[in-house]
N, C-alpha and C. Protein backbone atom coordinates (compact mmCIF):
# COMPACT_ATOMS: atom_id res chain seq x y z
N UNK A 1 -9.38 -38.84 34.92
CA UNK A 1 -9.21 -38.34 33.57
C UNK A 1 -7.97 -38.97 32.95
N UNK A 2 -8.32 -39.29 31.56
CA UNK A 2 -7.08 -40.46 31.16
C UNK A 2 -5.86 -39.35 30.40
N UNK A 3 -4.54 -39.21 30.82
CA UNK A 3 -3.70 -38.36 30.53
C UNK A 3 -3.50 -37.26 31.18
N UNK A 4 -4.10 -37.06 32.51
CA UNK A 4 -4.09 -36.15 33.09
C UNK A 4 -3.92 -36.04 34.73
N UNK A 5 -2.66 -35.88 35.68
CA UNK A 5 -2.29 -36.22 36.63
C UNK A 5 -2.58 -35.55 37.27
N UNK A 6 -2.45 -35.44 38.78
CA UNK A 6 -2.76 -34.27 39.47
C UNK A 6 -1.15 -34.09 40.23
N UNK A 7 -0.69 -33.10 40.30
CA UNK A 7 0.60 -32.77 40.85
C UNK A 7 0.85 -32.20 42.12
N UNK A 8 -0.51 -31.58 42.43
CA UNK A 8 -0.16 -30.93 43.65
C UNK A 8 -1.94 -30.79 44.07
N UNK A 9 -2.13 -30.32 45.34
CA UNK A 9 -3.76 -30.04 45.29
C UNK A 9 -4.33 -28.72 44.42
N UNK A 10 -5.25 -29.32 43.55
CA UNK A 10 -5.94 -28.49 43.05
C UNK A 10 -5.14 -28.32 41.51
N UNK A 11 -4.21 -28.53 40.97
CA UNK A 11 -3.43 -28.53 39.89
C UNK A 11 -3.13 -29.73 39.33
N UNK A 12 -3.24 -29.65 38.06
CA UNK A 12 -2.73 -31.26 36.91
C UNK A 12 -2.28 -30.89 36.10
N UNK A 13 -1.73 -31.76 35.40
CA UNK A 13 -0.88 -31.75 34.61
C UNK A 13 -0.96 -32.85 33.34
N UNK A 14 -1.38 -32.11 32.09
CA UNK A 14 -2.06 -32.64 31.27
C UNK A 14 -0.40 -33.89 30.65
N UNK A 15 -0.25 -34.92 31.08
CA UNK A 15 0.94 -35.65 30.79
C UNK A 15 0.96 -36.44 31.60
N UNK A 16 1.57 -37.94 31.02
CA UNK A 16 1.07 -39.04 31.79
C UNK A 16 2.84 -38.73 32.60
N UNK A 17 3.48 -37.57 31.55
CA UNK A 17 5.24 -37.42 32.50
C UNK A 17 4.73 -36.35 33.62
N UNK A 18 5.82 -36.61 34.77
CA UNK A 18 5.89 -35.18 35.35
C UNK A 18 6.31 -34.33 35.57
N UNK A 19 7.25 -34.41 34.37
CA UNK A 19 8.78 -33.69 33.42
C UNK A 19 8.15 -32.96 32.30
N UNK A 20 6.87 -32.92 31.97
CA UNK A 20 6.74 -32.53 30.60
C UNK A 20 5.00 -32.08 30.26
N UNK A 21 4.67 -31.56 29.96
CA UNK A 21 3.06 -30.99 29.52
C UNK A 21 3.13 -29.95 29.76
N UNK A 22 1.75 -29.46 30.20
CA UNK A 22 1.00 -28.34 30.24
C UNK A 22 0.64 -28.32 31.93
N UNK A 23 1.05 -27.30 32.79
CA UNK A 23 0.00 -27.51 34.12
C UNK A 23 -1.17 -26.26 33.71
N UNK A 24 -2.32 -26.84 34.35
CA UNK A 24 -3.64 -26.08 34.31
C UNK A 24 -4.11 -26.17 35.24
N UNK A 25 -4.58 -24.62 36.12
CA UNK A 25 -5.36 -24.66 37.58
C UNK A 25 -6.75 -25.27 37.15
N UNK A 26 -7.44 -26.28 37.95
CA UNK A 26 -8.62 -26.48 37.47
C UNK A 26 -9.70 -25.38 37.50
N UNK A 27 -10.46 -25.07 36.55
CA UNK A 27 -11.70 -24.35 36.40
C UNK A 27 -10.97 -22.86 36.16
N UNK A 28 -10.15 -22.86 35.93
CA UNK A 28 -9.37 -21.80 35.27
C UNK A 28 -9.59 -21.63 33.43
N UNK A 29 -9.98 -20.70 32.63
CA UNK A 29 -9.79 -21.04 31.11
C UNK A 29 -8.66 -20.86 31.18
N UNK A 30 -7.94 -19.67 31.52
CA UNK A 30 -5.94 -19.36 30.69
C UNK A 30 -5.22 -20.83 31.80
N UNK A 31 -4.14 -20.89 30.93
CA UNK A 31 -3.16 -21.77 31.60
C UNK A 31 -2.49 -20.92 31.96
N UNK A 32 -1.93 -22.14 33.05
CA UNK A 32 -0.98 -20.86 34.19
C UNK A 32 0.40 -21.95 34.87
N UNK A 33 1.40 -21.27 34.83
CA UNK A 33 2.28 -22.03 35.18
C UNK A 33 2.27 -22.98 36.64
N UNK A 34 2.44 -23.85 37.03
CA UNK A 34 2.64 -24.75 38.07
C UNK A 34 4.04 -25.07 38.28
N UNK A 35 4.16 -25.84 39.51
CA UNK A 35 5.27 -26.68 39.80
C UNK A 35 5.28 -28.04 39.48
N UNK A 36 6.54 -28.06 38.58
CA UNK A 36 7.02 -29.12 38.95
C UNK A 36 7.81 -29.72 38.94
N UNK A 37 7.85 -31.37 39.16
CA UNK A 37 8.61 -31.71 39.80
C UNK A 37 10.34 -32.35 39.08
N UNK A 38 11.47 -31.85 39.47
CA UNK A 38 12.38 -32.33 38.58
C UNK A 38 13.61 -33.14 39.34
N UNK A 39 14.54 -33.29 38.84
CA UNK A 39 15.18 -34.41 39.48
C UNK A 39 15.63 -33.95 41.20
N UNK A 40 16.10 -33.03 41.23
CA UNK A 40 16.27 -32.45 42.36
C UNK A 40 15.43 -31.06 42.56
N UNK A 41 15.05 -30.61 42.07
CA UNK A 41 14.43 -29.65 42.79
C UNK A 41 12.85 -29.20 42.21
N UNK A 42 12.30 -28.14 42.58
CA UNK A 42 11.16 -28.05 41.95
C UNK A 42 11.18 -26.77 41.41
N UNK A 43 10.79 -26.54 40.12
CA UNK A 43 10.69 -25.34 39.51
C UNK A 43 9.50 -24.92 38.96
N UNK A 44 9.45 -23.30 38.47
CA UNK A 44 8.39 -22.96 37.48
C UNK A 44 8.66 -23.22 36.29
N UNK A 45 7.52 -22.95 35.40
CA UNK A 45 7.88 -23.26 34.13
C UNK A 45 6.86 -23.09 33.57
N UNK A 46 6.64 -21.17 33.37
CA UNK A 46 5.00 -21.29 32.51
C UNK A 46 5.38 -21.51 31.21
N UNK A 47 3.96 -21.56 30.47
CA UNK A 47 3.92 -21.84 29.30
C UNK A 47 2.74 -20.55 28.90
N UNK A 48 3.31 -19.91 28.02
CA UNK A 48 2.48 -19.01 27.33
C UNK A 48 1.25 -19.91 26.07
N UNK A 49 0.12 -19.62 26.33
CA UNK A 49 -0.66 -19.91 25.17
C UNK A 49 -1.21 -18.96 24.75
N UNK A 50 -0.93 -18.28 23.56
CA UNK A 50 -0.84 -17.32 22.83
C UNK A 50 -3.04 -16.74 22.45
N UNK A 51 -3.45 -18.17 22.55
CA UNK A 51 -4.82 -18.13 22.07
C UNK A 51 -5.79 -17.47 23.32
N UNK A 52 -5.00 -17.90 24.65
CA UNK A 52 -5.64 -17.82 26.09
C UNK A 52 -4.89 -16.79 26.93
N UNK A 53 -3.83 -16.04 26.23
CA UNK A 53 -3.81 -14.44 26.85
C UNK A 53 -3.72 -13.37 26.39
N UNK A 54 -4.76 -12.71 27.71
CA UNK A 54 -5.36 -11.57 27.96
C UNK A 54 -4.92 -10.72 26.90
N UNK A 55 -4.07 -10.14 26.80
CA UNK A 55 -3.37 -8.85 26.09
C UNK A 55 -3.26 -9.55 24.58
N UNK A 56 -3.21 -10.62 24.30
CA UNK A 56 -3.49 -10.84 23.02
C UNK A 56 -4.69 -11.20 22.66
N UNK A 57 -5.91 -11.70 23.34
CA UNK A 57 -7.14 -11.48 22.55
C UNK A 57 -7.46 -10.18 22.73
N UNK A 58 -7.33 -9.24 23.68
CA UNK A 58 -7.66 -8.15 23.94
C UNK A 58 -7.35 -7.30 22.34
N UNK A 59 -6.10 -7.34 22.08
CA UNK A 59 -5.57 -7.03 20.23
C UNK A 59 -6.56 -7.09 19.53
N UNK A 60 -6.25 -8.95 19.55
CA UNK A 60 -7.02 -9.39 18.45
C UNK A 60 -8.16 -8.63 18.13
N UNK A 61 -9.54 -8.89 19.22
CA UNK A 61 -10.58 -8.52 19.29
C UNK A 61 -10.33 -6.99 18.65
N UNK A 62 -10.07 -6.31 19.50
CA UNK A 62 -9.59 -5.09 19.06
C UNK A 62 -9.47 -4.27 17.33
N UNK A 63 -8.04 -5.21 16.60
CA UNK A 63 -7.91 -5.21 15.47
C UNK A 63 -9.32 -5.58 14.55
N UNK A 64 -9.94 -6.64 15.25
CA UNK A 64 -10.92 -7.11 14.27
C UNK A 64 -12.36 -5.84 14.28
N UNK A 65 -12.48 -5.24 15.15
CA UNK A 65 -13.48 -4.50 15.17
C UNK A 65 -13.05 -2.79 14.85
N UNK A 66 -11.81 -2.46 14.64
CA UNK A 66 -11.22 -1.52 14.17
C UNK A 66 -10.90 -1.71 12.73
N UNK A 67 -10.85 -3.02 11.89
CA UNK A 67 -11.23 -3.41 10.66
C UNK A 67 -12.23 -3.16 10.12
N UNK A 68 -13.21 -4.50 10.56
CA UNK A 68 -14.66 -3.73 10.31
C UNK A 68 -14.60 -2.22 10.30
N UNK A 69 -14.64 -1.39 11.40
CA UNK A 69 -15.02 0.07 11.02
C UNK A 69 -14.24 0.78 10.18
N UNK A 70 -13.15 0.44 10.22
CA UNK A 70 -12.22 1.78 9.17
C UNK A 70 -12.63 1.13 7.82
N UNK A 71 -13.00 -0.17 7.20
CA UNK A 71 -13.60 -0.40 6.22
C UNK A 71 -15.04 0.41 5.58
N UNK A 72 -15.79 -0.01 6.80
CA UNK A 72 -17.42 1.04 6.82
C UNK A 72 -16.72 2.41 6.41
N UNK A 73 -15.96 2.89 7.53
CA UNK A 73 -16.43 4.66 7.93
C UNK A 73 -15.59 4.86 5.98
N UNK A 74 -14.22 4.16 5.51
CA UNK A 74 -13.52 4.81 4.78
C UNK A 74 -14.61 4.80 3.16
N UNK A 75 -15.31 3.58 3.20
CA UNK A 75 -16.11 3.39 2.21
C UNK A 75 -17.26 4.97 2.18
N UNK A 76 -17.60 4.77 3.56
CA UNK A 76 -19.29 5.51 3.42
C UNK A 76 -18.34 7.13 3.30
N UNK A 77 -17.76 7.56 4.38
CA UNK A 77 -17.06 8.81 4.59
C UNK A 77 -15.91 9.34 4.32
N UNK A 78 -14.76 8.42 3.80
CA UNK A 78 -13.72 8.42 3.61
C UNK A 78 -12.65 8.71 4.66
N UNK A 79 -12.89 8.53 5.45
CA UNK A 79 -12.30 8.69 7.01
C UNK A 79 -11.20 7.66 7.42
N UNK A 80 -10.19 8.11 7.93
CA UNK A 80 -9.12 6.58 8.47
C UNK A 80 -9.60 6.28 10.09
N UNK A 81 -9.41 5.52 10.78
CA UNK A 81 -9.66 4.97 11.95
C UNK A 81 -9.51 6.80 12.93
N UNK A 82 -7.99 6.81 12.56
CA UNK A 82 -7.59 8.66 13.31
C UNK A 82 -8.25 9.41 13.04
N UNK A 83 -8.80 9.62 11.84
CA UNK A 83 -9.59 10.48 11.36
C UNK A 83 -10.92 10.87 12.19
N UNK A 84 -11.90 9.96 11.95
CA UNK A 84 -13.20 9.29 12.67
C UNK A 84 -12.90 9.84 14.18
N UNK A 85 -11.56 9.44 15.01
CA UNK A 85 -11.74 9.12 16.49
C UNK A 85 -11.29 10.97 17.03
N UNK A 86 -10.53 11.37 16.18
CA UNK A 86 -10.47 13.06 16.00
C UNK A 86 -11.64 13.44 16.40
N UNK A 87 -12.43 13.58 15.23
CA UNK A 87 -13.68 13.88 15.32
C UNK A 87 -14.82 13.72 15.88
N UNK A 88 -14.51 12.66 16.59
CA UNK A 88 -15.72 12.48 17.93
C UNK A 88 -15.31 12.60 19.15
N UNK A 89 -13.69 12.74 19.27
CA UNK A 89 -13.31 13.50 20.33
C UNK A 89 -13.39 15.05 20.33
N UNK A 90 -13.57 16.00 19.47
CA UNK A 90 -14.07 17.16 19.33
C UNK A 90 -15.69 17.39 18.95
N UNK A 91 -16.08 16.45 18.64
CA UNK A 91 -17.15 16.75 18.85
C UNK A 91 -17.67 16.73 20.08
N UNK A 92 -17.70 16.26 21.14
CA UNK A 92 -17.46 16.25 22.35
C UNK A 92 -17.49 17.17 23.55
N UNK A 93 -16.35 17.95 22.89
CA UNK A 93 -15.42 19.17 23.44
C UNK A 93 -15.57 20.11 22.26
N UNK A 94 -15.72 21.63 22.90
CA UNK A 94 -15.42 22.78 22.12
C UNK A 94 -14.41 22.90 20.80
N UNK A 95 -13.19 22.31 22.29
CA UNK A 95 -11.64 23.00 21.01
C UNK A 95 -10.85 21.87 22.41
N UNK A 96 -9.67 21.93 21.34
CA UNK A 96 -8.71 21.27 22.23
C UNK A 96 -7.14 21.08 21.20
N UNK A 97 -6.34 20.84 22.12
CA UNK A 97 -5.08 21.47 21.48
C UNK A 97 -4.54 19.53 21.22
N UNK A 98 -3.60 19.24 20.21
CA UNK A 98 -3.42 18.28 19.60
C UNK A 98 -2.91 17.53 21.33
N UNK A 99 -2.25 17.54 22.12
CA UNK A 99 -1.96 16.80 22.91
C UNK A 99 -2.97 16.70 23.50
N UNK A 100 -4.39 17.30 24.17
CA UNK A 100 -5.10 17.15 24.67
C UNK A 100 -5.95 15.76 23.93
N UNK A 101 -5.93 15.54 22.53
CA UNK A 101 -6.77 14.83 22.00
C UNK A 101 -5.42 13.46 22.05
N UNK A 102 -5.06 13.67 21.42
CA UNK A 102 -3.85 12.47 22.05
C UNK A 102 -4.18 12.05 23.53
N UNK A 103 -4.10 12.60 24.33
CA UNK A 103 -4.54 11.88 25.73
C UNK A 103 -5.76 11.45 25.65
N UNK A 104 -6.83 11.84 25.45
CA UNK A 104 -8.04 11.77 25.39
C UNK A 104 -8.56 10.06 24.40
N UNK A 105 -7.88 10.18 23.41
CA UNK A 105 -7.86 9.67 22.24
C UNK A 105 -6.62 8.24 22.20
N UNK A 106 -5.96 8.31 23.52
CA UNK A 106 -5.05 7.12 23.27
C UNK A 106 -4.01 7.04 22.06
N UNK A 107 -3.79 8.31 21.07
CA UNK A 107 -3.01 8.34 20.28
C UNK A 107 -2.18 9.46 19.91
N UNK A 108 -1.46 8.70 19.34
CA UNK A 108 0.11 9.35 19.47
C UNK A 108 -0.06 10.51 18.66
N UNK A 109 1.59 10.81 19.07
CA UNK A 109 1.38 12.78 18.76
C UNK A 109 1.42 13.12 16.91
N UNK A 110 2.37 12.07 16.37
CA UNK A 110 2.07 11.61 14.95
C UNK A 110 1.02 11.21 14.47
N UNK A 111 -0.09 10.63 14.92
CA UNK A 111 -1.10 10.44 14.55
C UNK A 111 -2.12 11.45 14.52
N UNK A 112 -2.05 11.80 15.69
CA UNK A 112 -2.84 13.12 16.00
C UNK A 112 -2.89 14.29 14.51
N UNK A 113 -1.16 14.40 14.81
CA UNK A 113 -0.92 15.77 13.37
C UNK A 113 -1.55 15.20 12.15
N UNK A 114 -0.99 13.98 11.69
CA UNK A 114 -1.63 13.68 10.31
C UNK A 114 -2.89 13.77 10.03
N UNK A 115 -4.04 13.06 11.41
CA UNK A 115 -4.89 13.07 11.44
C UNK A 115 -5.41 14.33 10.97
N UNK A 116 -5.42 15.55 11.69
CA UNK A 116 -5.71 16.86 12.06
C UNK A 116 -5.10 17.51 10.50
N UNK A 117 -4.16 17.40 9.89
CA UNK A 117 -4.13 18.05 8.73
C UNK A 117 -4.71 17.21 7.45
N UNK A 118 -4.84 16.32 7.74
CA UNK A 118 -5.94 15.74 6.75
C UNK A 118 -7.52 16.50 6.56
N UNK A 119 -8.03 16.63 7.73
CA UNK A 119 -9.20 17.20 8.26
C UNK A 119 -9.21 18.51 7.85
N UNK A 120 -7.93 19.34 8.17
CA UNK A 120 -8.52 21.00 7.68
C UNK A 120 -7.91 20.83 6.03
N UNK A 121 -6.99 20.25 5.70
CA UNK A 121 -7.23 20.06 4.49
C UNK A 121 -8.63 19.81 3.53
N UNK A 122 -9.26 18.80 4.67
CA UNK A 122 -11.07 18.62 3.73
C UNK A 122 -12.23 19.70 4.47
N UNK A 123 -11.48 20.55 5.45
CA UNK A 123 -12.51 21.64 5.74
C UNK A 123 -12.99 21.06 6.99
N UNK A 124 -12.81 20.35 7.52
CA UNK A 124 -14.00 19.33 8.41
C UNK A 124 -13.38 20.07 10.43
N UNK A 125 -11.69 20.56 9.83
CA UNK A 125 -11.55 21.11 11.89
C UNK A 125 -10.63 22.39 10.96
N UNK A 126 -10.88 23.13 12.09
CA UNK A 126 -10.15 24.71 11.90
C UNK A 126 -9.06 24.44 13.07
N UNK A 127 -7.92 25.40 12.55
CA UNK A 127 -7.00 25.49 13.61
C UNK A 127 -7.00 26.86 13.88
N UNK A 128 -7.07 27.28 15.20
CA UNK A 128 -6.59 28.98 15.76
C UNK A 128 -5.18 28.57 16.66
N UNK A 129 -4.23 29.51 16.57
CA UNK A 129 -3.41 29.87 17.56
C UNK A 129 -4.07 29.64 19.50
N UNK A 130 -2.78 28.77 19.64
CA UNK A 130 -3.32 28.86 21.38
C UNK A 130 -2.57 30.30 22.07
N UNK A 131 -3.45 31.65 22.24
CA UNK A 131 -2.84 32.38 22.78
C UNK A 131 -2.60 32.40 24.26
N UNK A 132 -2.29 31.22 25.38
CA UNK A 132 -1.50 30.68 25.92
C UNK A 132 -0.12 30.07 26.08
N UNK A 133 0.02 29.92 24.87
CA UNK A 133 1.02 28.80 24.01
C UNK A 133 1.39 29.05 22.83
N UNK A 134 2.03 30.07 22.49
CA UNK A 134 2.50 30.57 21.14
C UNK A 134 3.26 29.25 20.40
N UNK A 135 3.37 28.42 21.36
CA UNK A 135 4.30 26.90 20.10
C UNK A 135 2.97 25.87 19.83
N UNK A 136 1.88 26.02 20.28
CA UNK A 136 0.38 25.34 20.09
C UNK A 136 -0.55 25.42 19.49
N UNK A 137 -1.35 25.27 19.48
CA UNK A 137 -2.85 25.42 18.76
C UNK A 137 -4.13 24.12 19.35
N UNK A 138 -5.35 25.27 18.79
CA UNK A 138 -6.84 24.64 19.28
C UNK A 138 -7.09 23.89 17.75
N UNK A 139 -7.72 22.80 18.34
CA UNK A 139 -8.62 22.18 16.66
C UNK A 139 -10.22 22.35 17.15
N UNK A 140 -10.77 22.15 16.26
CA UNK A 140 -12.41 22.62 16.77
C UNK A 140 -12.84 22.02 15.26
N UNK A 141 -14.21 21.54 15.13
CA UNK A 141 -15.08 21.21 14.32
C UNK A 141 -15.55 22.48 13.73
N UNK A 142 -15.44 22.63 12.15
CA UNK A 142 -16.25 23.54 11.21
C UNK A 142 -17.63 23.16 11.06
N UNK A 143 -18.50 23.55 10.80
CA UNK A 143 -19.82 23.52 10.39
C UNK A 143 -19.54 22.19 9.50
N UNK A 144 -19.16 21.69 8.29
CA UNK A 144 -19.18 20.66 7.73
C UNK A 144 -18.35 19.20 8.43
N UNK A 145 -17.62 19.73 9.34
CA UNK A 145 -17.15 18.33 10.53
C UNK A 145 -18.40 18.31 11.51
N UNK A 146 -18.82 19.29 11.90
CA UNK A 146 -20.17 18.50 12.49
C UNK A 146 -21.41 17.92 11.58
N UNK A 147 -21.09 18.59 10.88
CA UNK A 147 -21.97 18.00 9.63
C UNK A 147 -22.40 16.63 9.36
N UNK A 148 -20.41 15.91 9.05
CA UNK A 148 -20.50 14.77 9.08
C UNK A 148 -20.50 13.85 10.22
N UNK A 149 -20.03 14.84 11.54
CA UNK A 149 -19.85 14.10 12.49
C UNK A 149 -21.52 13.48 12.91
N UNK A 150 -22.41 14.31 12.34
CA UNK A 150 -24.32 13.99 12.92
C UNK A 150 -24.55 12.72 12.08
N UNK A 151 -23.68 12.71 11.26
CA UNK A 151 -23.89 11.48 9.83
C UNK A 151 -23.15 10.03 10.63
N UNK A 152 -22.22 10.50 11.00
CA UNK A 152 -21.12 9.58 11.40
C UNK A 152 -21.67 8.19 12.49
N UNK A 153 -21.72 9.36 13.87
CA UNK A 153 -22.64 9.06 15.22
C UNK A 153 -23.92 7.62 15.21
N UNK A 154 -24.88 7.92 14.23
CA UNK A 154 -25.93 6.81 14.03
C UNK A 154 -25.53 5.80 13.21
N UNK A 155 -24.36 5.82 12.67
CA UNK A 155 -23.97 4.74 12.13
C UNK A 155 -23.25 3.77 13.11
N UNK A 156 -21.80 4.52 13.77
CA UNK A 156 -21.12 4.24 14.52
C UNK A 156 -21.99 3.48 16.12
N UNK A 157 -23.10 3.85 16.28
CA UNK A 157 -24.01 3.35 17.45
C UNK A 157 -24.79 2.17 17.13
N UNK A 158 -25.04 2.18 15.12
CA UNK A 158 -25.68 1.01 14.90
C UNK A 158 -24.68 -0.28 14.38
N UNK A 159 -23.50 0.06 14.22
CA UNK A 159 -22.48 -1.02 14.23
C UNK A 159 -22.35 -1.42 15.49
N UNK A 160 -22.37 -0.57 16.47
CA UNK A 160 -21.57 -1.04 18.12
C UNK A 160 -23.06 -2.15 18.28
N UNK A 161 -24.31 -1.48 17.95
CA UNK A 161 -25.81 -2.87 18.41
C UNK A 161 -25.76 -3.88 17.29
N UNK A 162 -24.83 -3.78 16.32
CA UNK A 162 -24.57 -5.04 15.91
C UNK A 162 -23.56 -6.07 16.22
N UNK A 163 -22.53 -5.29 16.94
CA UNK A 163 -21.45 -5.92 17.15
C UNK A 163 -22.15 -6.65 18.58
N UNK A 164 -22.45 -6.42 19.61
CA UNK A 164 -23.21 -6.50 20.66
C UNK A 164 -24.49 -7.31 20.75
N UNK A 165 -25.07 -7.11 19.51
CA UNK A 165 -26.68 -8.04 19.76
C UNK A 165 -26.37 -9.41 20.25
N UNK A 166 -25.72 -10.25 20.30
CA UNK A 166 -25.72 -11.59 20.82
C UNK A 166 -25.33 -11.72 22.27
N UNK A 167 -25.32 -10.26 23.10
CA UNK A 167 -25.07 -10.23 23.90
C UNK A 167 -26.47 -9.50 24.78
N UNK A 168 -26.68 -9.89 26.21
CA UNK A 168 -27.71 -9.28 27.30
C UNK A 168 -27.36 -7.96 28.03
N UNK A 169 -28.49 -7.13 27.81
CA UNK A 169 -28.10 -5.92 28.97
C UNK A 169 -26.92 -6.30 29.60
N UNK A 170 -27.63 -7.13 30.53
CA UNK A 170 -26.22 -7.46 31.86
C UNK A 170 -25.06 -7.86 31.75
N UNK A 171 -24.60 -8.71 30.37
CA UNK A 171 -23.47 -9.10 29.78
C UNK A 171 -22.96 -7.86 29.01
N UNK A 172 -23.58 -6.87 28.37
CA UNK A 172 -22.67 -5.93 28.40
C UNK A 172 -22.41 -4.80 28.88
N UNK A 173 -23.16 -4.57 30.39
CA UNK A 173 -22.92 -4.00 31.29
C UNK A 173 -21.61 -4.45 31.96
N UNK A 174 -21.71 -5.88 31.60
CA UNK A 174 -20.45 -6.58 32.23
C UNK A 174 -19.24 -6.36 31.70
N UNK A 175 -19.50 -6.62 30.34
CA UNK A 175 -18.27 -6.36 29.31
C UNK A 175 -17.70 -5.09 29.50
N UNK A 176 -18.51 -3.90 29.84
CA UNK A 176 -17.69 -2.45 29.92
C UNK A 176 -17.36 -2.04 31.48
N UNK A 177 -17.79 -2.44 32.01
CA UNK A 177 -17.22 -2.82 33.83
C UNK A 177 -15.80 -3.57 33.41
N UNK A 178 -15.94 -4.65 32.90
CA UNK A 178 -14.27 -5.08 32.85
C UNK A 178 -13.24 -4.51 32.13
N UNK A 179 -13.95 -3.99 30.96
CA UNK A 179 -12.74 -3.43 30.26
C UNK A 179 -12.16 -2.27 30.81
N UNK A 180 -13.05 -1.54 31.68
CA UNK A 180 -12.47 0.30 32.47
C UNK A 180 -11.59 -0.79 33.39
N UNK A 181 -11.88 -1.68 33.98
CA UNK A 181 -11.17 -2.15 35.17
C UNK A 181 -9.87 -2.75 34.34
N UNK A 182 -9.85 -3.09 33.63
CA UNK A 182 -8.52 -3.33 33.04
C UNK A 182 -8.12 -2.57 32.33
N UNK A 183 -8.23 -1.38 31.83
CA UNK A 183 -7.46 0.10 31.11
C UNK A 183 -7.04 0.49 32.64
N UNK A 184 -8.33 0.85 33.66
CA UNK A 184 -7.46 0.63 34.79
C UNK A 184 -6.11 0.41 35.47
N UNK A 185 -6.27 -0.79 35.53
CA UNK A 185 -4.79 -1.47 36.22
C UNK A 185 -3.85 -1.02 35.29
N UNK A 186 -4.29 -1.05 34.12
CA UNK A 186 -2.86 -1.37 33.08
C UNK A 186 -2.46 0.30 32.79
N UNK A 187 -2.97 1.28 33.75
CA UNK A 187 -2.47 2.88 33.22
C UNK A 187 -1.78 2.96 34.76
N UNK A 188 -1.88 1.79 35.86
CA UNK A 188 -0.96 2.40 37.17
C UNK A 188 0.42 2.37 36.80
């Protein structure tokens, strides 16, 4: 391959120097740091490529399909991203107290509240006293939050088979096998 050395077994180094490029494990997509070689000694020296890691397409992807929807849901329902994810985490569940949906929900305890007084502001979750917890409270779906939540649901399932159609059973059997395995690792 013209511009491209091999430095060690199984590793090259896209540079006709061996002071300077990119090393790439072969048959690897992300780049990954290698050794090499310098006047006296041998060092690392990764190189981040911003396009080829994990935790940043993971975002990306992320942002882009949390766009799309808070666009849909705010147009059709008027709902913010918190809003929406409230509500299908209680729909779910009976009742549950704002930290419970925060865990549940991956979001913060500020988000949670705003969320949640937006909602009984439009009627959609009731709050009762947690008589466990006189400094707490339950949120629960009113008759018109399930209402919209039955409205919500067939939309939200026919965006996910659109987002998805270019993909096979088994590829996105695959896709949600990897992603638990990496929320996984990344909650030890």
């Amino acid at each position: 391959m013209v511009g491209v050395k091999e430095i060690l077994p199984g590793r090259t180094e896209e540079s006709p120097n061996a002071n300077a490029g990119v090393c790439v494990t072969q048959g690897e997509p992300f780049r990954r740091p290698c050794l090499r070689r310098g006047d006296d000694s041998i060092s690392m020296k990764p190189r981040l490529a911003l396009d080829h890691f994990l935790p940043y397409r993971l975002s990306v992807a992320s942002n882009a399909v949390s766009k799309r929807i808070s666009q849909s849901y705010r147009k059709r329902f008027g709902l913010k991203i918190p809003e929406w994810r409230l509500i299908a985490i209680l729909a779910e569940r009976e009742s549950m107290t704002p930290v419970e949906i925060g865990q549940a929900g991956e979001l913060d305890k500020i988000t949670v509240s705003r969320a949640a007084a937006a909602l009984i502001e439009r009627g959609l979750v009731r709050q009762r006293r947690n008589p466990g917890d006189g400094r707490s409270h339950f949120l629960s779906l009113t008759g018109d939050g399930r209402a919209l939540y039955s409205e919500i649901a067939p939309a939200a399932l026919a965006m996910e088979a659109e987002l998805l159609a270019g993909f096979s059973a088994d590829e996105r059997d695959a896709l949600e096998t990897l992603l638990r395995r990496i929320e996984a690792v990344a909650q030890e």
